[in-house]
N, C-alpha and C. Protein backbone atom coordinates (compact mmCIF):
# COMPACT_ATOMS: atom_id res chain seq x y z
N UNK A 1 21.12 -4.85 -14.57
CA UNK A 1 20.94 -3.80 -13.59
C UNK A 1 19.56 -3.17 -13.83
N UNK A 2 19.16 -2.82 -13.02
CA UNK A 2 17.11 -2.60 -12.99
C UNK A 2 17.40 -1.79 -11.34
N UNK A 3 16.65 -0.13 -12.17
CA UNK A 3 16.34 0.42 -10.95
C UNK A 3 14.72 0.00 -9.69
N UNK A 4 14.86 -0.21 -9.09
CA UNK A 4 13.94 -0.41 -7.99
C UNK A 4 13.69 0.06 -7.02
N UNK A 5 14.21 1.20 -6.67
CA UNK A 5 14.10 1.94 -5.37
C UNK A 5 14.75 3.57 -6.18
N UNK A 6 13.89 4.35 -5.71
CA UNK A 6 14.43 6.26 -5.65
C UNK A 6 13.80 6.49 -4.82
N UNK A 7 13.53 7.69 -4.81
CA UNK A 7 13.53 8.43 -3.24
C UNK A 7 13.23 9.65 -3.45
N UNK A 8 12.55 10.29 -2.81
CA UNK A 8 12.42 12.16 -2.50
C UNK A 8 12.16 12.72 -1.00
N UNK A 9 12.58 13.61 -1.09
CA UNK A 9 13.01 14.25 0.09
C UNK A 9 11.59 14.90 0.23
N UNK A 10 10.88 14.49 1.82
CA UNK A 10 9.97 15.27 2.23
C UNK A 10 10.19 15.70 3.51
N UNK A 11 9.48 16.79 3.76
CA UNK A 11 9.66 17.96 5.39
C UNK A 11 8.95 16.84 6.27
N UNK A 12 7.83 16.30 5.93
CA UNK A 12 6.64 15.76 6.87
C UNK A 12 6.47 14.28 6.56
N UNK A 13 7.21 13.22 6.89
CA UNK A 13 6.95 12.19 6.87
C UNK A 13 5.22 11.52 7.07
N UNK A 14 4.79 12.21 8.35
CA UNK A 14 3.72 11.73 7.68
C UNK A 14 2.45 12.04 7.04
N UNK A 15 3.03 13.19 7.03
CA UNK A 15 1.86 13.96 5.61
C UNK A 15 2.03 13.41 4.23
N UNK A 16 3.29 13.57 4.42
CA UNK A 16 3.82 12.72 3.07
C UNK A 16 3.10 11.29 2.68
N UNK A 17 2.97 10.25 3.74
CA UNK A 17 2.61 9.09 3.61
C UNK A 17 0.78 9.35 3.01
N UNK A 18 0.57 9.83 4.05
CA UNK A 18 -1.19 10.59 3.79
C UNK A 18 -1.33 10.90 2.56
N UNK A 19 -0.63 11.67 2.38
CA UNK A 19 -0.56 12.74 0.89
C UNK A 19 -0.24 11.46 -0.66
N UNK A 20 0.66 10.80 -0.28
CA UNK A 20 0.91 9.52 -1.15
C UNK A 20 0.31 8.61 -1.57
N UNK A 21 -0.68 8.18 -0.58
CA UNK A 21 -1.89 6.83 -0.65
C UNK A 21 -2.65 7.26 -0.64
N UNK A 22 -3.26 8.02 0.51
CA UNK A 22 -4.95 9.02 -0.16
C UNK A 22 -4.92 9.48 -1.15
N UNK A 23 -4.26 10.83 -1.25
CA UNK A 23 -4.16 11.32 -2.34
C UNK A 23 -4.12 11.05 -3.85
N UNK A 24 -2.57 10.40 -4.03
CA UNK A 24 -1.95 10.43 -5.36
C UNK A 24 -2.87 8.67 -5.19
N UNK A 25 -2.90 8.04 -4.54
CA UNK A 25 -3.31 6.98 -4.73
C UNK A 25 -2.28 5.07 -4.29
N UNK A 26 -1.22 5.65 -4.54
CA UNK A 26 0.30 4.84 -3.91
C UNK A 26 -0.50 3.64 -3.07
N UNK A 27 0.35 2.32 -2.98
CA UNK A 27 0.39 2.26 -2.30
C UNK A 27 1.39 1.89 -1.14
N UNK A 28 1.56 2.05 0.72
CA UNK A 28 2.20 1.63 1.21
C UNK A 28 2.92 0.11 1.30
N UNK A 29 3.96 0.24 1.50
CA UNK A 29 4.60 -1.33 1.14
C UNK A 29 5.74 -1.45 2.39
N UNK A 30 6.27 -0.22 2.84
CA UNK A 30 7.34 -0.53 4.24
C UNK A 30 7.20 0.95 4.86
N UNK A 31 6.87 0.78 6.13
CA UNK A 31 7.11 1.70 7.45
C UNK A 31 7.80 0.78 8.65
N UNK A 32 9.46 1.26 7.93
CA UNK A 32 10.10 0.79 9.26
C UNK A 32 10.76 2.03 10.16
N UNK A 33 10.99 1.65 11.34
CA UNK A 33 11.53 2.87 12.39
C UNK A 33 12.77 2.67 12.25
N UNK A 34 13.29 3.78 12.10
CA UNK A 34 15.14 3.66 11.91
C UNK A 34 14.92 5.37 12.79
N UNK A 35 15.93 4.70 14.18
CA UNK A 35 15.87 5.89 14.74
C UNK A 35 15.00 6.50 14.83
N UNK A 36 14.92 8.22 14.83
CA UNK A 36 14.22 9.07 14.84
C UNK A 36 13.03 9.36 13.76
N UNK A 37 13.54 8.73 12.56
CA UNK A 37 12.83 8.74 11.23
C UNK A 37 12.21 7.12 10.79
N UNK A 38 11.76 7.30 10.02
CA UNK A 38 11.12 5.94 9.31
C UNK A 38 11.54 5.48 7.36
N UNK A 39 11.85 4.16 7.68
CA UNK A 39 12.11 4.16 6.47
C UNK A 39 10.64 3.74 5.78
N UNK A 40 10.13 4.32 4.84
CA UNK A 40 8.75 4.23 4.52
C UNK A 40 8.56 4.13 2.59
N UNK A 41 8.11 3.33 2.19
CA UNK A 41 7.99 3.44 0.79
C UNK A 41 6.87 3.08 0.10
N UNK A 42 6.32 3.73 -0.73
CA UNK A 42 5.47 3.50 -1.70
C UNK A 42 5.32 2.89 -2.88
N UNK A 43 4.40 2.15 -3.50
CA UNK A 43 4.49 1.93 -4.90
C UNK A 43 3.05 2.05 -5.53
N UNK A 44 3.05 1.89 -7.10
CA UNK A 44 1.83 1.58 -7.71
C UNK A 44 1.26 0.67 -7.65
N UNK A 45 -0.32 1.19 -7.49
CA UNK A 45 -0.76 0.05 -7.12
C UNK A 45 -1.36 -0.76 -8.30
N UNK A 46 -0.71 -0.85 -9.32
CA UNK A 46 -0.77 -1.48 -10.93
C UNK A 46 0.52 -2.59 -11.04
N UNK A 47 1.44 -2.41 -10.39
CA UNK A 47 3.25 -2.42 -10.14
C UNK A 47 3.53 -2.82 -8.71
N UNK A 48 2.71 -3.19 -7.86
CA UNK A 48 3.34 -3.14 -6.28
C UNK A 48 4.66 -3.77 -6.06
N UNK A 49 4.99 -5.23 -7.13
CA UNK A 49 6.17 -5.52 -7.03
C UNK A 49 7.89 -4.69 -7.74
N UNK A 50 6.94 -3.36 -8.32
CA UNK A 50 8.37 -2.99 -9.31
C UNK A 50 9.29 -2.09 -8.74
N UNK A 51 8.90 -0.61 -9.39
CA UNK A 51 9.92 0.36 -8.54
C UNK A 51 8.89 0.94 -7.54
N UNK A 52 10.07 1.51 -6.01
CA UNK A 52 9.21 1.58 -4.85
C UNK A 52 9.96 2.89 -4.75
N UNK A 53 8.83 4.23 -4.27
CA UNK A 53 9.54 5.35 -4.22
C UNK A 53 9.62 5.47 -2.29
N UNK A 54 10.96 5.97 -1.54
CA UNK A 54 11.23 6.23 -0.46
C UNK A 54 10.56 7.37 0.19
N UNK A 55 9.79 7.85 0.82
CA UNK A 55 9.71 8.91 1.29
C UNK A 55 10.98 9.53 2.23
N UNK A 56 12.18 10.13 2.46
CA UNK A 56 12.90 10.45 2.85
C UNK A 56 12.73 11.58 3.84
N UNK A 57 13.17 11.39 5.05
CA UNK A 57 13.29 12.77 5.52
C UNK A 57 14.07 14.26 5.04
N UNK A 58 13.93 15.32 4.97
CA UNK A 58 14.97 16.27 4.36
C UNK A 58 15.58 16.63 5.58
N UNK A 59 15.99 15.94 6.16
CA UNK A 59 16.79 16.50 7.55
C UNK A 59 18.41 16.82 7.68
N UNK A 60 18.59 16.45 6.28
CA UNK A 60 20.61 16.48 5.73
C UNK A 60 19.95 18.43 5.43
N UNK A 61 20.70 18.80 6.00
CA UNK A 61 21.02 20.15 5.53
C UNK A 61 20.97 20.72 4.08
N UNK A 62 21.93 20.01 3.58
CA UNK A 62 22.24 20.09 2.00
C UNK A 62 20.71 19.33 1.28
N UNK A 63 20.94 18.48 1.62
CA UNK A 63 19.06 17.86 0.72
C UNK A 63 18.15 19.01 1.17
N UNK A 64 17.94 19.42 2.04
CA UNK A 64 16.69 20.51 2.74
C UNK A 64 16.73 21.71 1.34
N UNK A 65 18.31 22.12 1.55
CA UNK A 65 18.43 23.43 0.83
C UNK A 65 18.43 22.78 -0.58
N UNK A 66 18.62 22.19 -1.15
CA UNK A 66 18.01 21.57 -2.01
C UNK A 66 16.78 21.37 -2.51
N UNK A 67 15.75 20.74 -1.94
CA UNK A 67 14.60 20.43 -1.74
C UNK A 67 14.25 22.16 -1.93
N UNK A 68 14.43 23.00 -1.08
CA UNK A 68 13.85 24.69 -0.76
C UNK A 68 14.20 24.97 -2.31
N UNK A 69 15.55 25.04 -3.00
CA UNK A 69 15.73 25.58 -4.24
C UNK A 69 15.23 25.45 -5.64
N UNK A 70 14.91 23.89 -5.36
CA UNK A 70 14.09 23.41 -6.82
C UNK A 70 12.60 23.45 -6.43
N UNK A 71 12.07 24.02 -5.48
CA UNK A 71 10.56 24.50 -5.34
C UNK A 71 10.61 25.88 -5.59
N UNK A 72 11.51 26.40 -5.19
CA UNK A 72 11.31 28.42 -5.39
C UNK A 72 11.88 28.34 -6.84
N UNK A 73 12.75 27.28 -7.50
CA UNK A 73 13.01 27.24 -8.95
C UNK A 73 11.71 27.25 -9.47
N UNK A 74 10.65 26.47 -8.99
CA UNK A 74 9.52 25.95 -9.98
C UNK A 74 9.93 24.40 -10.58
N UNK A 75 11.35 24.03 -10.12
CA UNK A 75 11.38 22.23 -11.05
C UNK A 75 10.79 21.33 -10.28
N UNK A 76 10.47 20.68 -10.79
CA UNK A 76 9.59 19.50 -10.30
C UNK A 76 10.79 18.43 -9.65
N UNK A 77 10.84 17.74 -8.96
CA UNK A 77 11.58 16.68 -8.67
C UNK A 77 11.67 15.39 -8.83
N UNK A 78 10.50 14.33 -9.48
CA UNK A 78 10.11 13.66 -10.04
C UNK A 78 9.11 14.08 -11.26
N UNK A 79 9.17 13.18 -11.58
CA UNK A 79 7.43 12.92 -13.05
C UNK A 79 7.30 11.54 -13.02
N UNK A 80 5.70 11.33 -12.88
CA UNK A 80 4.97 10.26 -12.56
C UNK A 80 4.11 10.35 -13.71
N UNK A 81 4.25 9.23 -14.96
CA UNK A 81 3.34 8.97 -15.88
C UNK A 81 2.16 8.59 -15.87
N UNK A 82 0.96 8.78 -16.46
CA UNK A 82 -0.40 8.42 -16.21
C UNK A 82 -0.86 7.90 -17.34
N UNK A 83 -2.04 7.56 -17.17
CA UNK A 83 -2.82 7.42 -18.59
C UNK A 83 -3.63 8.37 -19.43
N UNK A 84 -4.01 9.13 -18.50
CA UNK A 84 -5.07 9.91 -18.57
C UNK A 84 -5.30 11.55 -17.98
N UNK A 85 -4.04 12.61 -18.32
CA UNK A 85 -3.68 13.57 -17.45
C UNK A 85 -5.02 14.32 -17.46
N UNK A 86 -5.87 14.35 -18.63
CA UNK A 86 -6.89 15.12 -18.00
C UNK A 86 -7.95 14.78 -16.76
N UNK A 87 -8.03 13.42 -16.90
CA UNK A 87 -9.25 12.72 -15.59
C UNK A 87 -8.18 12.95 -14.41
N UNK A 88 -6.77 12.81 -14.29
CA UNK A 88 -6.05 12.94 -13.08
C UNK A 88 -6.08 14.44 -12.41
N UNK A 89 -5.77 15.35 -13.32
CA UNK A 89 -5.96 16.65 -13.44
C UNK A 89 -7.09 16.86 -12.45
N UNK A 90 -8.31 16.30 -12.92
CA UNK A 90 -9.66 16.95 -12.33
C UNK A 90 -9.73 15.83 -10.77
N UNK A 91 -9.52 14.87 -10.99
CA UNK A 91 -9.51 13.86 -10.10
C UNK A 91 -8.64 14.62 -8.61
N UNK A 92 -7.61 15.13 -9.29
CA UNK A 92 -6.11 15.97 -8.29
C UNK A 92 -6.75 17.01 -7.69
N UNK A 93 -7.21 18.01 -8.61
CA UNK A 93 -7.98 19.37 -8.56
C UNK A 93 -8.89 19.38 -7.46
N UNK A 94 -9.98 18.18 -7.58
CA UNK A 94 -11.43 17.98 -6.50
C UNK A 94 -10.70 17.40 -5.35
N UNK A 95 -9.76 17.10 -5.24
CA UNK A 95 -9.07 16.91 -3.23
C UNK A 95 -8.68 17.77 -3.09
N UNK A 96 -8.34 19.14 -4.11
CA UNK A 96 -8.01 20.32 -3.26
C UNK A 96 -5.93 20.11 -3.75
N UNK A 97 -5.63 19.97 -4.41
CA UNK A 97 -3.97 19.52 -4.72
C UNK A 97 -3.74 20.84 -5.42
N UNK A 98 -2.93 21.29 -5.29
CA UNK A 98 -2.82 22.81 -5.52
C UNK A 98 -1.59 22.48 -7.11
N UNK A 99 -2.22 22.70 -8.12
CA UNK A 99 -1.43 22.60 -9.33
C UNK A 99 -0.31 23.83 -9.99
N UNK A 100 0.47 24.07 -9.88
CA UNK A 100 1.19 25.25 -10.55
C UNK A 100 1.45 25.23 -11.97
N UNK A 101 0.73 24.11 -13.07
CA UNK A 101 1.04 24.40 -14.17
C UNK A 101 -0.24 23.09 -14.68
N UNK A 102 -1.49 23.62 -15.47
CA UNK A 102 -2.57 22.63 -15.64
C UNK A 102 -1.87 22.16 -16.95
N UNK A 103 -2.70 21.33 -16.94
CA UNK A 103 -2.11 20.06 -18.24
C UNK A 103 -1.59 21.02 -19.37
N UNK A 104 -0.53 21.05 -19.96
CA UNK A 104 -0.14 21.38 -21.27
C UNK A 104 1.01 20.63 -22.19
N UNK A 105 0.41 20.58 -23.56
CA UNK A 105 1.22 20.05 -24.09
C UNK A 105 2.74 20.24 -24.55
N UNK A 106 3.31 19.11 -24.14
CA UNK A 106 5.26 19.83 -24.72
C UNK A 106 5.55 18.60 -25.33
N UNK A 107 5.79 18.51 -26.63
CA UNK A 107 6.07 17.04 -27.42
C UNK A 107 6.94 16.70 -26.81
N UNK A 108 7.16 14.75 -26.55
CA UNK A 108 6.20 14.13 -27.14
C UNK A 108 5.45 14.04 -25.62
N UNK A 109 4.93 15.12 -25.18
CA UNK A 109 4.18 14.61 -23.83
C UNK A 109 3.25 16.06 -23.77
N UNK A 110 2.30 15.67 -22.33
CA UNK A 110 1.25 16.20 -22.04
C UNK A 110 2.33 16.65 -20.58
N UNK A 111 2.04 17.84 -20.37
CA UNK A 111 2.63 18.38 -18.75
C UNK A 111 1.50 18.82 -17.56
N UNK A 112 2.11 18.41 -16.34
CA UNK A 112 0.99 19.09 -15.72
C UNK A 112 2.09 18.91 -13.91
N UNK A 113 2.37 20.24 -13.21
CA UNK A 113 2.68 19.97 -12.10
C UNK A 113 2.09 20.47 -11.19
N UNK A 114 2.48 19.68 -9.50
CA UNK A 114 1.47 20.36 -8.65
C UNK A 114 2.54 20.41 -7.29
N UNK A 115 1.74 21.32 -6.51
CA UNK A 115 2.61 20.46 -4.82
C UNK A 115 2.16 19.20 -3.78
N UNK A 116 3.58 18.83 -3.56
CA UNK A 116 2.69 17.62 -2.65
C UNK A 116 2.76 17.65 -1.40
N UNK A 117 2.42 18.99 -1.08
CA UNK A 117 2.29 19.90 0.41
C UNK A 117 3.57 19.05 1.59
N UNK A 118 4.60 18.35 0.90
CA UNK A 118 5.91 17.80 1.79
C UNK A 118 6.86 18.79 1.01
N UNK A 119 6.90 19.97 0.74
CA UNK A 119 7.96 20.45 0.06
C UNK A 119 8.64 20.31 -1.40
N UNK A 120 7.44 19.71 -2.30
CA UNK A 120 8.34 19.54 -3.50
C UNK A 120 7.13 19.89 -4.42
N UNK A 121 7.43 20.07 -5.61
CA UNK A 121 6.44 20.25 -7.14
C UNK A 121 6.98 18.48 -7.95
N UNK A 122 5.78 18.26 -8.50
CA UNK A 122 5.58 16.71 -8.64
C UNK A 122 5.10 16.86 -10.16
N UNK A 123 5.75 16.68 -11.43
CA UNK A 123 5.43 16.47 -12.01
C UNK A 123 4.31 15.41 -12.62
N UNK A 124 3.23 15.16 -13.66
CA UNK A 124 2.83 14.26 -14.01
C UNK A 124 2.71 14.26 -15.41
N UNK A 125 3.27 13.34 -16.29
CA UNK A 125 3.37 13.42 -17.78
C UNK A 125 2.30 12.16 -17.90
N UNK A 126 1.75 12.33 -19.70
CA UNK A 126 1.38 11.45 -20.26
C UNK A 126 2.10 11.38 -21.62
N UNK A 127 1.95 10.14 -22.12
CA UNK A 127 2.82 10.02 -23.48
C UNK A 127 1.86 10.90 -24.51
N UNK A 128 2.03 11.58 -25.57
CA UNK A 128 1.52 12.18 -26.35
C UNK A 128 1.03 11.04 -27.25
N UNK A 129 -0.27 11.22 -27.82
CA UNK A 129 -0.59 9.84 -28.81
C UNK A 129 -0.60 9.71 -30.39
């Protein structure tokens, strides 16, 4: 058993997509139309064949209020490992990515979260060395 697919709930499908591949860097791998929404997913572009994250609509009621509670919490909803949190940090910073907590260390890792203007705080860890 091998996970390959998760998912997060975003307001703006396609800000989200924007926000995913420009931004964070992702890349696109499926934009299909299902109904009203799109099934759309991302991956690394180090990994394109491994795990693929969903962009989801938050249009379930319960996911929305969800989604609203662990942002006014401050929890992050994923963490996305790097190599290098300080060059990402500054790399994140100069597009303008609005960070709510700059790199700090919490053994055995480096912390650093931000928003990804679809409604959620996005963790990014590095392994401590």
């Amino acid at each position: 058993m091998r996970i390959k697919l998760t998912s997060i709930m975003v307001n703006d499908q396609d800000r989200a997509l924007r926000f995913y591949t420009e931004v964070l860097g992702f890349k696109q791998k499926h934009d299909i139309p299902v109904g009203e929404y799109r099934w759309i997913t991302v991956t690394s572009p180090e990994e394109p064949d491994d795990l693929e994250l969903a962009l989801e609509p938050n249009a379930n009621p319960a996911g929305k209020a969800f989604q609203e509670a662990m942002f006014a919490q401050g929890i992050p909803m994923t963490s996305f490992e790097v190599g290098d949190i300080a060059a990402e940090f500054a790399r994140l910073t100069a597009q303008g990515v609005a960070f709510t907590q700059q790199p700090t260390p919490a053994r055995p890792v480096i912390l650093a979260v931000f928003a990804d203007t679809c409604g959620n705080l996005i963790q990014l860890h590095q392994p401590a060395r």
